[in-house]
Protein backbone atom coordinates (compact mmCIF):
# COMPACT_ATOMS: atom_id res chain seq x y z
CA UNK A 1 204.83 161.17 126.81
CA UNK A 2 206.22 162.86 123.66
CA UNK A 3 209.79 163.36 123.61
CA UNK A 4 212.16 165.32 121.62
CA UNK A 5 214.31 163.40 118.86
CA UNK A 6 217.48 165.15 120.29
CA UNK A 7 216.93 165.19 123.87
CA UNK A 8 215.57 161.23 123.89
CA UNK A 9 218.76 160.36 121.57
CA UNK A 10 220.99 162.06 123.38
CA UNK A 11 219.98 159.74 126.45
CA UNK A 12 220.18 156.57 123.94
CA UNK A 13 223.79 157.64 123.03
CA UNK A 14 224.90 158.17 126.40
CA UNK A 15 225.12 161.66 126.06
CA UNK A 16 227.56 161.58 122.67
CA UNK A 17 227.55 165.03 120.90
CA UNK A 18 226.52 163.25 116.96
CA UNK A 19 225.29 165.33 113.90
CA UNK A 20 221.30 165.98 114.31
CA UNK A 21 220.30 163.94 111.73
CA UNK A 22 222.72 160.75 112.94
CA UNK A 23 221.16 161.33 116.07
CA UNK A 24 217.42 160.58 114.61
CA UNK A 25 218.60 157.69 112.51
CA UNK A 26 219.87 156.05 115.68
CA UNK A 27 216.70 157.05 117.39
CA UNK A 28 214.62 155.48 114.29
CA UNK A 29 216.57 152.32 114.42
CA UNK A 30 215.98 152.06 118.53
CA UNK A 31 212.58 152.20 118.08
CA UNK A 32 212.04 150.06 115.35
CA UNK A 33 213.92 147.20 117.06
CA UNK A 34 212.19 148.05 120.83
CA UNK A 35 208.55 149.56 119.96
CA UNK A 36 206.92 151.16 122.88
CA UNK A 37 204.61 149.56 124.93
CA UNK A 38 201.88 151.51 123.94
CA UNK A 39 201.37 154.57 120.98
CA UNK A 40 204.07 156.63 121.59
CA UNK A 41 204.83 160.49 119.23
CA UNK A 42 208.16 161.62 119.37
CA UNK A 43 208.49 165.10 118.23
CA UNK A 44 211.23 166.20 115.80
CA UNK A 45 213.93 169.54 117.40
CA UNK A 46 213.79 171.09 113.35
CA UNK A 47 210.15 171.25 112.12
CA UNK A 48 207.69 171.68 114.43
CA UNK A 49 205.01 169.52 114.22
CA UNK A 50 206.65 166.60 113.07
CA UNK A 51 206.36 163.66 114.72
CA UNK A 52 207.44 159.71 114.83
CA UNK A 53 204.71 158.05 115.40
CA UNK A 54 205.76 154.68 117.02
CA UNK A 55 203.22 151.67 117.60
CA UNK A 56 203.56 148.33 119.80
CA UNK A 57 203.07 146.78 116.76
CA UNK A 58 205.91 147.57 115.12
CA UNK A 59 204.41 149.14 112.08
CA UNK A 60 205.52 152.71 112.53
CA UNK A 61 204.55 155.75 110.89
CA UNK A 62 205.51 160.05 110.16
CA UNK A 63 202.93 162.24 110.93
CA UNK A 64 202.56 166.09 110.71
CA UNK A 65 200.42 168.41 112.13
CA UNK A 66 199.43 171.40 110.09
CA UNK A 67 198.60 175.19 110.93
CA UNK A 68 194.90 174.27 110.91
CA UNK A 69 195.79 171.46 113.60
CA UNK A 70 195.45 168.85 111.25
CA UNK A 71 197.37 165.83 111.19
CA UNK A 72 198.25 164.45 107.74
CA UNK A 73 200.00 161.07 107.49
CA UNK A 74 202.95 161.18 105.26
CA UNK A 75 203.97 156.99 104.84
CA UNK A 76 205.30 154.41 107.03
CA UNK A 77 208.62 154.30 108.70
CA UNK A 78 210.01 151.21 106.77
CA UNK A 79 208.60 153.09 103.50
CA UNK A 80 209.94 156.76 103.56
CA UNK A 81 213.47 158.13 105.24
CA UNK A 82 213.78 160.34 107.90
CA UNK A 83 214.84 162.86 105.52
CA UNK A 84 212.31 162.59 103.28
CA UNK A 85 209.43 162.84 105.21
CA UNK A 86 210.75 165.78 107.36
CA UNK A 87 211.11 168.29 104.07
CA UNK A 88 207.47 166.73 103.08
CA UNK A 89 206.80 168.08 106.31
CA UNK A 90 208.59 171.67 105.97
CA UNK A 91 206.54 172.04 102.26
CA UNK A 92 203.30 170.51 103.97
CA UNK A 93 203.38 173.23 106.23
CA UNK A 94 204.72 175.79 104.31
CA UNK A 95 201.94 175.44 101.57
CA UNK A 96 199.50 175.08 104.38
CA UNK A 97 200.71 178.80 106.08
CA UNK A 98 200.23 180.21 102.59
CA UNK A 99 197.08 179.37 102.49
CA UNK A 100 197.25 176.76 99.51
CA UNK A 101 194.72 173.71 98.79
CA UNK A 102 196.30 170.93 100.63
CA UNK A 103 194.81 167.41 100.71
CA UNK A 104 194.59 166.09 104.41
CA UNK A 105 193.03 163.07 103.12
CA UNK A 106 192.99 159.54 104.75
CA UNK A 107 196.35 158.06 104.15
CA UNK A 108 195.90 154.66 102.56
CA UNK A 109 197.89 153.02 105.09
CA UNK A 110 195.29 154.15 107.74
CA UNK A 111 192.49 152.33 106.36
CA UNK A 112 191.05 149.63 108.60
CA UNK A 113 190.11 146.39 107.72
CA UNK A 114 186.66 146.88 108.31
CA UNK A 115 186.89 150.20 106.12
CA UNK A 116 188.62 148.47 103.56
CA UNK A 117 186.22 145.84 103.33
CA UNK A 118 182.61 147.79 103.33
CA UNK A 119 184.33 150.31 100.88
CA UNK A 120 186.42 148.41 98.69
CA UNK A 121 186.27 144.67 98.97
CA UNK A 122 182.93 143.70 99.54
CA UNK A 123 181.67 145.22 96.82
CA UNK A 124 184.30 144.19 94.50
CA UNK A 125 183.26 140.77 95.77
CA UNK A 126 179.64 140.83 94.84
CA UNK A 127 180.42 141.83 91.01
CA UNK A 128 182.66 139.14 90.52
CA UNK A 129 182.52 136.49 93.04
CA UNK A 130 180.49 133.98 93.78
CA UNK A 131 180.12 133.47 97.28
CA UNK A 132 181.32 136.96 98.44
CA UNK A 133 179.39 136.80 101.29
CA UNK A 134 180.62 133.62 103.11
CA UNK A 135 184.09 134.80 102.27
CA UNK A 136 183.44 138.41 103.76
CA UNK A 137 181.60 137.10 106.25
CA UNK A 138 184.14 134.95 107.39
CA UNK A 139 186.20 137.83 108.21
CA UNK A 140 184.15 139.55 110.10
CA UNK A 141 183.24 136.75 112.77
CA UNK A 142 186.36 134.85 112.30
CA UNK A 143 188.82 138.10 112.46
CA UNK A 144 186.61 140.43 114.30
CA UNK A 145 189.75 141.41 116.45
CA UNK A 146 191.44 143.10 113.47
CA UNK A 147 188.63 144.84 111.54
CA UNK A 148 189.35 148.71 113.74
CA UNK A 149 192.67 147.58 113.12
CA UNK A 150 194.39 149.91 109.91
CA UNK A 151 195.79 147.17 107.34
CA UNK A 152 199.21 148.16 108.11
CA UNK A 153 198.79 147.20 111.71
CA UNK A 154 198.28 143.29 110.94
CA UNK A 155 201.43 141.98 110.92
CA UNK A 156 202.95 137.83 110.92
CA UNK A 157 203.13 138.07 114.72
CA UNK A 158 199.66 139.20 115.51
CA UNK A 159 198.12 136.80 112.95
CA UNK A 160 200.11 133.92 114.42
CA UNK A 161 198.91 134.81 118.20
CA UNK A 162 195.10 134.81 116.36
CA UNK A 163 196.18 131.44 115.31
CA UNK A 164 197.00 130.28 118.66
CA UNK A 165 194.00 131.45 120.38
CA UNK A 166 191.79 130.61 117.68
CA UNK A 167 192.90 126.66 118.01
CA UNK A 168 192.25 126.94 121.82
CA UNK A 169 189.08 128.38 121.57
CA UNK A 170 185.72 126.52 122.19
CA UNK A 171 182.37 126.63 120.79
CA UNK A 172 179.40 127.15 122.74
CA UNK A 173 177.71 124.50 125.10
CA UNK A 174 175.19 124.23 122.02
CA UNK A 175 177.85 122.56 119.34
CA UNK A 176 179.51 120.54 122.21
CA UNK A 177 182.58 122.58 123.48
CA UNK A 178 184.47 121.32 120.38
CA UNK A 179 187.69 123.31 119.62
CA UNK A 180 187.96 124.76 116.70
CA UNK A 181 189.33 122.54 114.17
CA UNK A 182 192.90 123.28 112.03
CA UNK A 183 190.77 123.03 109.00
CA UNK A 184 187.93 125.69 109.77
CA UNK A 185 191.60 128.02 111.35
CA UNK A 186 193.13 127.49 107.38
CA UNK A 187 189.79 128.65 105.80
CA UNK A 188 189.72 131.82 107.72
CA UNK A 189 193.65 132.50 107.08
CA UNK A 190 193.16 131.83 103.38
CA UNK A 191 190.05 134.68 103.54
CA UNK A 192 191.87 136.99 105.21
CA UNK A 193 194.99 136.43 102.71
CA UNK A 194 192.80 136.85 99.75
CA UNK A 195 191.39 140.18 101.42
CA UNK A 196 195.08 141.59 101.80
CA UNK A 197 196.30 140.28 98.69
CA UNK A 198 193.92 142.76 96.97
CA UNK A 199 194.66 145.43 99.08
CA UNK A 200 198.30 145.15 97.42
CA UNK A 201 196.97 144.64 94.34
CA UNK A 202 194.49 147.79 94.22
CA UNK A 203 197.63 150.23 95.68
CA UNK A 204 196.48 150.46 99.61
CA UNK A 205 199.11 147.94 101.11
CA UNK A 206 202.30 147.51 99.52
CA UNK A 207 202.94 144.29 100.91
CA UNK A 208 200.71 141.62 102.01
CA UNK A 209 202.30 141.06 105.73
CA UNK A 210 200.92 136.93 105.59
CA UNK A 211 201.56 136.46 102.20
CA UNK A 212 203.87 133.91 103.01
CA UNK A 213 202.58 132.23 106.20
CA UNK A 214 202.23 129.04 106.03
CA UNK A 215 198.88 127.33 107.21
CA UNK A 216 198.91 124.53 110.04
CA UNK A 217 199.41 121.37 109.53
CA UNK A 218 196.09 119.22 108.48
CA UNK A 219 195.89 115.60 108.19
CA UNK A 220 194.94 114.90 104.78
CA UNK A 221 194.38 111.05 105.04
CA UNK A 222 192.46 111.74 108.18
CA UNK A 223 189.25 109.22 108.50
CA UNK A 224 186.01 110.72 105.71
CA UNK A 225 182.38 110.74 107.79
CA UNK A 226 180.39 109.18 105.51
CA UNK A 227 176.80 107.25 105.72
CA UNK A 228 177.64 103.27 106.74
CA UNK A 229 175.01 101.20 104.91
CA UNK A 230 172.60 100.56 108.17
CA UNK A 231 172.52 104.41 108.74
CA UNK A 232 171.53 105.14 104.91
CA UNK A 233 169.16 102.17 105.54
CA UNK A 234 167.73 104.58 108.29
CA UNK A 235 167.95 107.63 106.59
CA UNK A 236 166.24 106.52 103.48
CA UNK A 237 163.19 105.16 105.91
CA UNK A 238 163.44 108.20 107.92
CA UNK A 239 162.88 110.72 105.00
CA UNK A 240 159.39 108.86 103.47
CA UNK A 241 158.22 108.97 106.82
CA UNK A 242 158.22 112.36 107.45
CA UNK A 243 156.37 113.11 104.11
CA UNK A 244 153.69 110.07 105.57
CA UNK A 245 153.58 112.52 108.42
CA UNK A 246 152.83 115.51 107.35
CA UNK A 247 150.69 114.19 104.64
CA UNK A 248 148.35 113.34 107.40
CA UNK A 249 149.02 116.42 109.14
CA UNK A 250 147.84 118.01 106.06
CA UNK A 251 144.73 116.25 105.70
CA UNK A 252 143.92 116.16 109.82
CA UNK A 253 144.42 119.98 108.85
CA UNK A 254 141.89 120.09 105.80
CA UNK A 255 139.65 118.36 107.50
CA UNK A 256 138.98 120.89 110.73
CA UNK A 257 139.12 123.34 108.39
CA UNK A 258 136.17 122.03 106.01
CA UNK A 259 134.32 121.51 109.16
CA UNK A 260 135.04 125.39 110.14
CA UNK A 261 134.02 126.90 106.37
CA UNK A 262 137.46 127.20 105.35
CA UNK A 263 139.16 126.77 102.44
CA UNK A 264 141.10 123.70 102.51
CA UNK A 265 144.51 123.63 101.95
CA UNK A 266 146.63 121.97 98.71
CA UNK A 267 147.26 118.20 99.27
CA UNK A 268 150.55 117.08 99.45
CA UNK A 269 151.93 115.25 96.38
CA UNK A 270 154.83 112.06 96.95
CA UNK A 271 157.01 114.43 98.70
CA UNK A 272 155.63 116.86 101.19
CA UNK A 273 158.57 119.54 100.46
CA UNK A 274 162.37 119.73 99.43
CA UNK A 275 163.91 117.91 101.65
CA UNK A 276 163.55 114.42 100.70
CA UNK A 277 164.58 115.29 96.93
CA UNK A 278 167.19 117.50 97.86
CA UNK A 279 168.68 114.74 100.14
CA UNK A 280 167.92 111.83 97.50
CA UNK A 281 169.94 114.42 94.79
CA UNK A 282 173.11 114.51 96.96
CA UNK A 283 172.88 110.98 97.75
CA UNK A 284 173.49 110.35 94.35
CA UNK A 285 174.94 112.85 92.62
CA UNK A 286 177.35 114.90 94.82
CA UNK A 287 176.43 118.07 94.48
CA UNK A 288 178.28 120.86 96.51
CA UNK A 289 175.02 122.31 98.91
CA UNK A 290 176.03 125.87 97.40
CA UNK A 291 175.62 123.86 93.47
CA UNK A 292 172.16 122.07 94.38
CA UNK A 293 170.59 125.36 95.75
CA UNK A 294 171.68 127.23 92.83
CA UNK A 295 170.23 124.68 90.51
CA UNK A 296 167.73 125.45 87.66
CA UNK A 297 165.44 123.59 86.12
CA UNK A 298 167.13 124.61 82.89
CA UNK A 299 170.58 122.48 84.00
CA UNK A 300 168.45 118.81 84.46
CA UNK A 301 168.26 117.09 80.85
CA UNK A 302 165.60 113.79 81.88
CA UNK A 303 166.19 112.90 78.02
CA UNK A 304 170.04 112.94 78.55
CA UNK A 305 169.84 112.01 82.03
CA UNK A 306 172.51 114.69 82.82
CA UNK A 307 172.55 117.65 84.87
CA UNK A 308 174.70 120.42 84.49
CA UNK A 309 176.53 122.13 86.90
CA UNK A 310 177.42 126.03 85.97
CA UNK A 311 180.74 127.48 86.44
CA UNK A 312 179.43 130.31 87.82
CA UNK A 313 177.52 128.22 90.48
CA UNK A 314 180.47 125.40 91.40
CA UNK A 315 183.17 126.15 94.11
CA UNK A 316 185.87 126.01 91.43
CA UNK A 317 184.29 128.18 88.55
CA UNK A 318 184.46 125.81 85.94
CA UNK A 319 181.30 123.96 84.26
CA UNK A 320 181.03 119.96 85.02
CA UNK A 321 178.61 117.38 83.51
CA UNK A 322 176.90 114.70 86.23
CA UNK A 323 174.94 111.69 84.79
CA UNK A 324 171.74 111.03 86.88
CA UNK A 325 171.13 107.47 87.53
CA UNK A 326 168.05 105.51 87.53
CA UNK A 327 166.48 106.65 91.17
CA UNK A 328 167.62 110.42 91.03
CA UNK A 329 166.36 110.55 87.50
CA UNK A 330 163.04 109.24 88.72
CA UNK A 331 163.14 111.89 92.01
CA UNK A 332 163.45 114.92 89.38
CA UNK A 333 160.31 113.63 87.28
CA UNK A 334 158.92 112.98 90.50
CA UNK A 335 159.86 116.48 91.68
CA UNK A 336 159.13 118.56 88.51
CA UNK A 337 155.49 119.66 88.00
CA UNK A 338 154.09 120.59 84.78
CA UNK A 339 154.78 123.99 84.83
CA UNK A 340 158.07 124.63 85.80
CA UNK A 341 160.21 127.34 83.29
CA UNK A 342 163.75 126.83 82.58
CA UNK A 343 164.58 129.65 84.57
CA UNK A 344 162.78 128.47 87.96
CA UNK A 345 164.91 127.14 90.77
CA UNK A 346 164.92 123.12 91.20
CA UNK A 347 164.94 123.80 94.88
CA UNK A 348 163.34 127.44 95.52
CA UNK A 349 162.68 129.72 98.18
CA UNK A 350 159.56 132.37 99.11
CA UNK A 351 159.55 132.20 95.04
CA UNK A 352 160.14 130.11 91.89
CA UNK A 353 162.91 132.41 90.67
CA UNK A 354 164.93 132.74 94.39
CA UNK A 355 166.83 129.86 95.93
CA UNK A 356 166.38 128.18 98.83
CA UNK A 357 168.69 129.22 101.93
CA UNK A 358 168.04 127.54 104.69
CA UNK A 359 167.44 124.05 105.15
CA UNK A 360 168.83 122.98 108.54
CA UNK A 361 166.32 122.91 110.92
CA UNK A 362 164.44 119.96 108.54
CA UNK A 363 167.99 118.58 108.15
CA UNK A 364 168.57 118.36 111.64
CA UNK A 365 165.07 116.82 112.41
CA UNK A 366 165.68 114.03 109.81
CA UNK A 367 168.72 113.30 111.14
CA UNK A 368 167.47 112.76 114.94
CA UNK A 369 164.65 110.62 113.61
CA UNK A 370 167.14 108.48 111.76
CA UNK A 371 169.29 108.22 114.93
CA UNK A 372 172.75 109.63 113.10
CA UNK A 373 174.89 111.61 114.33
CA UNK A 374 177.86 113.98 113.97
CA UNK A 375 176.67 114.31 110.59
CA UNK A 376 176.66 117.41 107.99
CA UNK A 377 175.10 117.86 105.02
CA UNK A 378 177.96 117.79 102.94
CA UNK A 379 179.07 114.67 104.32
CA UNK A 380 176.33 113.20 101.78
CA UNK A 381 179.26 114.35 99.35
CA UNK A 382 181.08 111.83 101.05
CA UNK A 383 178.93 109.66 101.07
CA UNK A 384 178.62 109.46 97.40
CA UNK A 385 182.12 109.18 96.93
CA UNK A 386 183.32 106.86 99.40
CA UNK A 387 180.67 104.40 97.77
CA UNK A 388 182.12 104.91 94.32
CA UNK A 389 185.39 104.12 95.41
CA UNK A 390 183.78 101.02 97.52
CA UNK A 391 182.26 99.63 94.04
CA UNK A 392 185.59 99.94 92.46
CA UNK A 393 185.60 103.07 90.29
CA UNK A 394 188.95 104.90 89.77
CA UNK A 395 189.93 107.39 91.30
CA UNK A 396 190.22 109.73 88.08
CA UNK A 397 186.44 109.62 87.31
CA UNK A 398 185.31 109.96 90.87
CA UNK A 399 187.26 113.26 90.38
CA UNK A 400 185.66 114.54 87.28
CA UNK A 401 182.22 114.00 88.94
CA UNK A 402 182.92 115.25 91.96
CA UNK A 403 184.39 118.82 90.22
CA UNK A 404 188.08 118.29 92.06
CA UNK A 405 190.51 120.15 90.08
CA UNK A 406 193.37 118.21 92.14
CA UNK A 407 193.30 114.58 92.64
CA UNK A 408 194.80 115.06 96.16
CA UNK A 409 191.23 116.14 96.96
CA UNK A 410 190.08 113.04 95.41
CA UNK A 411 192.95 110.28 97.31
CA UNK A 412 191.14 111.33 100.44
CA UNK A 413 188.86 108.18 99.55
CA UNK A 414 191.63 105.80 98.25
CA UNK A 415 191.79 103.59 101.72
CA UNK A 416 188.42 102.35 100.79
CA UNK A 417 189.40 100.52 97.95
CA UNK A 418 192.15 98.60 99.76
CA UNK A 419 191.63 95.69 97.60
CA UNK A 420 194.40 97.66 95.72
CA UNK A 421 197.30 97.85 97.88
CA UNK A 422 196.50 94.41 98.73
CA UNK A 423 197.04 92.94 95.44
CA UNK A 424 200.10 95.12 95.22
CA UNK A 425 201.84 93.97 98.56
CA UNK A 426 200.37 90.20 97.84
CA UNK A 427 202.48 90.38 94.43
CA UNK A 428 205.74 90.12 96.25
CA UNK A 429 205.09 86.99 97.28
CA UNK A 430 204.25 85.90 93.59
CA UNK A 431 207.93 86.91 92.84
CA UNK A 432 209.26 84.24 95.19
């Protein structure tokens, strides 16, 4: 229920006869330290139609209703003073009683995060971002609780309680009840950050309330899922297999149709469809899922022996050079037909010139015919680095092929070479 600034301060004060406007500061200062329990206006004794609007989440905002029975916004509590925004209220008004244009536009600091996002990010985003729509995306599953929510609103606190839920929260029956992990929790903070950041940036916040949360704690030398040699053994049998399979599919297929009048269907070459080249690629190169799928034929040199991956198709933005060995050279001949352009995707979609989306239903089948599991795609990434490390290269080059900008990122695979701390430790005894 709205009260007066005078009468409800006067009951703060215990009654104490104190200058009107000492009265309102204490009243201010009350309710930023206590917010109400639920939206609360508290109407000013001088200028009618001036309110405090007070929120349980602390962010707190004056308000002013005009002649027409608008309300116009006039900035947040911890942004404008008292007496500030109650003469922008008097002129407000006044111009508004004479009849003069006045603006009752959207205050930026009313803009949701869903508003902000379909008006201003997301299409910032998609001219010059790659990847705007995981990132975006993100936000709206991940932080669906905050998009009706104006960007003011989201405060430390209410993020942190997100946090805490978010960690206790469990998947469906269909991915195994499995919490959700500190990892995935970081990657949706660091979204959201990024969103709010530009909000400051572009003049609608003028803060960014989690710039400086910190993100949980994540093990970083945590154990790497990566292929042991008797599941790539299965994996590698597993993929020929299913091209053996629906090779004679194919021509089981051909053959009722011949017998019907139809026109027969193409044959199937050495591999039946992406996935055992696109599998084979990773295996030994790498590759990022997002950088394979947005590979042209234009980035594999089979003279060179080197394919190129584009800044503005890697995670990191900048342009990297992978050498192809021997049997992922031999996949790409194997792969290529005659009459591929430059242009064409290696691994297309419903055309040459789109690229391929979706690829994780045929993942998923290989995977339960090769009996492996808890296994992702990008583990193959692993993969390919753990058994660099493994053979003995350094640490520095299985960097620069695998893009890192950091070798942190890369000393996630240094307990597979142990050989090396070994020697170290084993020299003290030398010294003896």
């Amino acid at each position: 229920m709205p009260f007066f600034f005078q009468a409800l301060c006067s009951k703060v004060l215990g009654g104490a006869i104190i200058p009107d406007s000492s009265v309102c500061t204490e009243l201010v200062r009350r309710v930023r330290n206590q917010p109400p329990q639920r939206l609360t206006d508290y109407r000013d004794s001088r200028v009618p139609g001036f309110v405090l609007r007070a929120r349980p989440s602390g962010v707190h905002s004056w308000r002013v209703q005009l002649p027409n029975r608008q309300w116009l916004t006039l900035g947040r509590v911890d942004e404008v003073s008292l007496a500030d925004a109650r003469d922008e209220a008097q002129q407000r008004r006044a111009k508004a009683a004479l009849g003069l244009e006045i603006s009752a536009r959207r205050s930026k600091s009313e803009i949701t995060l869903a508003q902000f996002l379909n008006e201003q990010y997301e299409p910032w985003m998609k001219a010059t971002r790659r990847g705007h729509s995981t990132q975006v995306d993100r936000i709206r599953w991940a932080l669906k609780e905050f998009l009706d929510d104006q960007l003011a609103e989201i405060t430390t606190g209410r993020v942190e309680r997100w946090r805490a839920s978010r960690t206790s929260q469990r998947h469906s029956s269909a991915r195994k009840n499995r919490s959700v992990s500190p990892v995935t929790v970081n990657q949706d903070l660091r979204a959201l950050r990024a969103a709010l950041s530009r909000a400051v940036e572009w003049g609608v916040l003028t803060v960014n309330p989690i710039g400086k949360m910190k993100h949980a704690t994540v093990d970083e030398n945590a154990a790497i899922r990566h292929l042991s040699p008797d599941e790539e053994r299965r994996l590698r049998k597993a993929l020929p297999d299913r091209d053996d399979a629906r090779r004679a599919g194919r021509v089981s297929a051909n053959a009722w149709r011949r017998d019907r009048g139809h026109e027969p269907w193409p044959e199937y070459g050495t591999y039946s469809d992406y996935v055992t080249p696109l599998v084979l690629v990773a295996l030994n190169t790498g590759l990022r899922r997002g950088e394979l799928l947005q590979l042209q034929w234009r980035d594999v040199d089979l003279v060179r022996r080197i394919v190129t991956v584009r800044g503005e198709g890697a995670k990191t933005g900048q342009t990297r050079h992978v050498p192809l060995n021997s049997e992922v050279a031999s996949v790409f001949k194997t792969w290529k037909s005659t009459e591929v352009e430059p242009g064409w995707f290696v691994f297309s979609g419903s055309t040459t010139t789109t690229p391929l989306t979706e690829a994780r239903k045929a993942w998923r089948g290989v995977l339960k015919t090769a009996r492996i599991a808890s296994f992702r795609f990008h583990d193959l990434r692993h993969t390919f680095a753990s058994k660099l490390v493994m053979a003995g290269v350094d640490l520095n080059t299985v960097r620069e092929l695998l893009g890192h900008r950091k070798i942190s990122m890369t000393l996630r695979y240094a307990h597979l070479a142990p050989e090396h701390k070994a020697d170290a430790v084993e020299r003290l005894v030398a010294a003896n």
